[in-house]
C-alpha atoms as a PDB file:
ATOM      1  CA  UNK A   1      22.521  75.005  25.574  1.00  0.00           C
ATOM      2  CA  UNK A   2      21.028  74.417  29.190  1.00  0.00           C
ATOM      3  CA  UNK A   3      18.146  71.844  30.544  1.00  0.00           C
ATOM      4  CA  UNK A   4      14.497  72.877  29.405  1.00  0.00           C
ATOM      5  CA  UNK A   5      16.057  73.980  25.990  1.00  0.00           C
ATOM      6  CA  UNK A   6      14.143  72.954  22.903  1.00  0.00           C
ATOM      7  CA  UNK A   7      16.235  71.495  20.080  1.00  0.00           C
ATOM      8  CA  UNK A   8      16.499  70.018  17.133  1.00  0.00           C
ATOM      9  CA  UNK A   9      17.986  66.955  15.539  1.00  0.00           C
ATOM     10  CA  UNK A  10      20.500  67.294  12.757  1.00  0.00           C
ATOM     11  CA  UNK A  11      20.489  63.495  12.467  1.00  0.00           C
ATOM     12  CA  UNK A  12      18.950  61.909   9.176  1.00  0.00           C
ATOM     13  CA  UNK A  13      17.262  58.681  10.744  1.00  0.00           C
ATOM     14  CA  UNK A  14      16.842  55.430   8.792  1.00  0.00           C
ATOM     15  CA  UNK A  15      13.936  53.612   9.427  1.00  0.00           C
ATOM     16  CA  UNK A  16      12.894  49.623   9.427  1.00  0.00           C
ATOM     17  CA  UNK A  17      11.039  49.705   6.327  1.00  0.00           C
ATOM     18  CA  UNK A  18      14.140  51.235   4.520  1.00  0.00           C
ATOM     19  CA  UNK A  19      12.632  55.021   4.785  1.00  0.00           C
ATOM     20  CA  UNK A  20      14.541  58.062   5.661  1.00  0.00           C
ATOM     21  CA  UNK A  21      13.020  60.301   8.007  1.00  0.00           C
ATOM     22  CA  UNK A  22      14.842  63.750   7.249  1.00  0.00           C
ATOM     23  CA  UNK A  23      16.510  65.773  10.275  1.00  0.00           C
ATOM     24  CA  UNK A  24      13.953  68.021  12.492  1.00  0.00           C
ATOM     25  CA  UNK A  25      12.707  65.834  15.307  1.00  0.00           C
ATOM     26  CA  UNK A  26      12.141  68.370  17.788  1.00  0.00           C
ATOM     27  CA  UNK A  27      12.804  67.991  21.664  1.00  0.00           C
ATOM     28  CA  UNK A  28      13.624  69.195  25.259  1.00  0.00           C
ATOM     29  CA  UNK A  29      17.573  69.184  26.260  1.00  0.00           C
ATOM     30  CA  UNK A  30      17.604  67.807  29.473  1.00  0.00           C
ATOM     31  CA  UNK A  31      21.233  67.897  29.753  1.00  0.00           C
ATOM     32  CA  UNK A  32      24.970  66.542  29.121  1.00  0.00           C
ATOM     33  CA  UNK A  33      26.146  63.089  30.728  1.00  0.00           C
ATOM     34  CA  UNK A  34      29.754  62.314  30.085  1.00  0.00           C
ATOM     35  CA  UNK A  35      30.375  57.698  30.237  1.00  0.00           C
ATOM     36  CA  UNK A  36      33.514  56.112  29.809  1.00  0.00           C
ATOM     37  CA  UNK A  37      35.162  60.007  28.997  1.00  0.00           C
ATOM     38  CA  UNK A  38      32.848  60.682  25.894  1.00  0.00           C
ATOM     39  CA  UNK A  39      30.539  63.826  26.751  1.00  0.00           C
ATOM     40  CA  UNK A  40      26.941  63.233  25.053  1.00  0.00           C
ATOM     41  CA  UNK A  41      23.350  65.468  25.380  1.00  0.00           C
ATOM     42  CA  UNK A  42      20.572  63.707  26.884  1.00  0.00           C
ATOM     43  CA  UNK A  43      17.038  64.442  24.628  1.00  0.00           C
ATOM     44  CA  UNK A  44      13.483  63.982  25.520  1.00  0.00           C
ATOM     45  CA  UNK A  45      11.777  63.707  21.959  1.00  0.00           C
ATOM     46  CA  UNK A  46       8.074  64.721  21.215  1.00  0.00           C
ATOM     47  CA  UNK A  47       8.052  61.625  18.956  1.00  0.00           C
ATOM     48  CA  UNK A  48       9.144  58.394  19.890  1.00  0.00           C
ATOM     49  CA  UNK A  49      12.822  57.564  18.905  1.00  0.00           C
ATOM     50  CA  UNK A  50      14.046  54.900  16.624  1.00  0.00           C
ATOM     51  CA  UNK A  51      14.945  52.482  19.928  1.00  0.00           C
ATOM     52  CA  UNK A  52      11.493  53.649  20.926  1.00  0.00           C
ATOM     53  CA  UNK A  53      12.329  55.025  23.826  1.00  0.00           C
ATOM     54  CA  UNK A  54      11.329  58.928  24.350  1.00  0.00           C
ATOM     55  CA  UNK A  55      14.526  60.222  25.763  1.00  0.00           C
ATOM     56  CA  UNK A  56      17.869  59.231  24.234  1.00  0.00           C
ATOM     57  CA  UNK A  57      21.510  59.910  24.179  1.00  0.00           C
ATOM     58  CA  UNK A  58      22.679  61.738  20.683  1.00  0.00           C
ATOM     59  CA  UNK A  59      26.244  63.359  20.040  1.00  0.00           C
ATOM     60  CA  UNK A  60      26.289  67.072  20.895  1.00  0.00           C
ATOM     61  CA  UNK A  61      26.914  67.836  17.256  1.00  0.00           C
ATOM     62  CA  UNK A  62      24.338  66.129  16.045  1.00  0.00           C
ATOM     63  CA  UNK A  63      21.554  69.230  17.667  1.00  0.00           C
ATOM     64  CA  UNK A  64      20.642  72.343  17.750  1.00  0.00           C
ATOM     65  CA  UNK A  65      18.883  75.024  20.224  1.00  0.00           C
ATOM     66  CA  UNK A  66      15.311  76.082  18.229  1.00  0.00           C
ATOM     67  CA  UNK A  67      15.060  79.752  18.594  1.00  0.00           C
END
């Protein structure tokens, strides 16, 4: 995976009014930052996250390179 990469979410997301919004937010990888010794990928989303912010932290596992 490298920066400008699009990607997917793998991560089902719950939502305020109880809702699930199934995996397949896409996004741009804009790359890994590592705090406290725990490596993590750094997402800017095409939708708004759940925190509402458009670029987030998620675990590496949790995407996937579109292709």
């Amino acid at each position: 995976m490298k920066p400008g990469d699009l990607v997917k979410s793998l991560k089902m997301q719950y939502l305020p009014d109880g809702n699930k919004k199934p995996p397949g937010e896409l996004g741009t990888f804009v790359g890994f930052a590592t705090s406290s010794g725990y490596e993590y990928a750094e997402v800017i989303w095409f939708t708004r996250a759940c925190n509402g912010s458009k670029i987030s932290s998620i675990q590496k596992n949790l995407i996937e390179v579109v292709k």
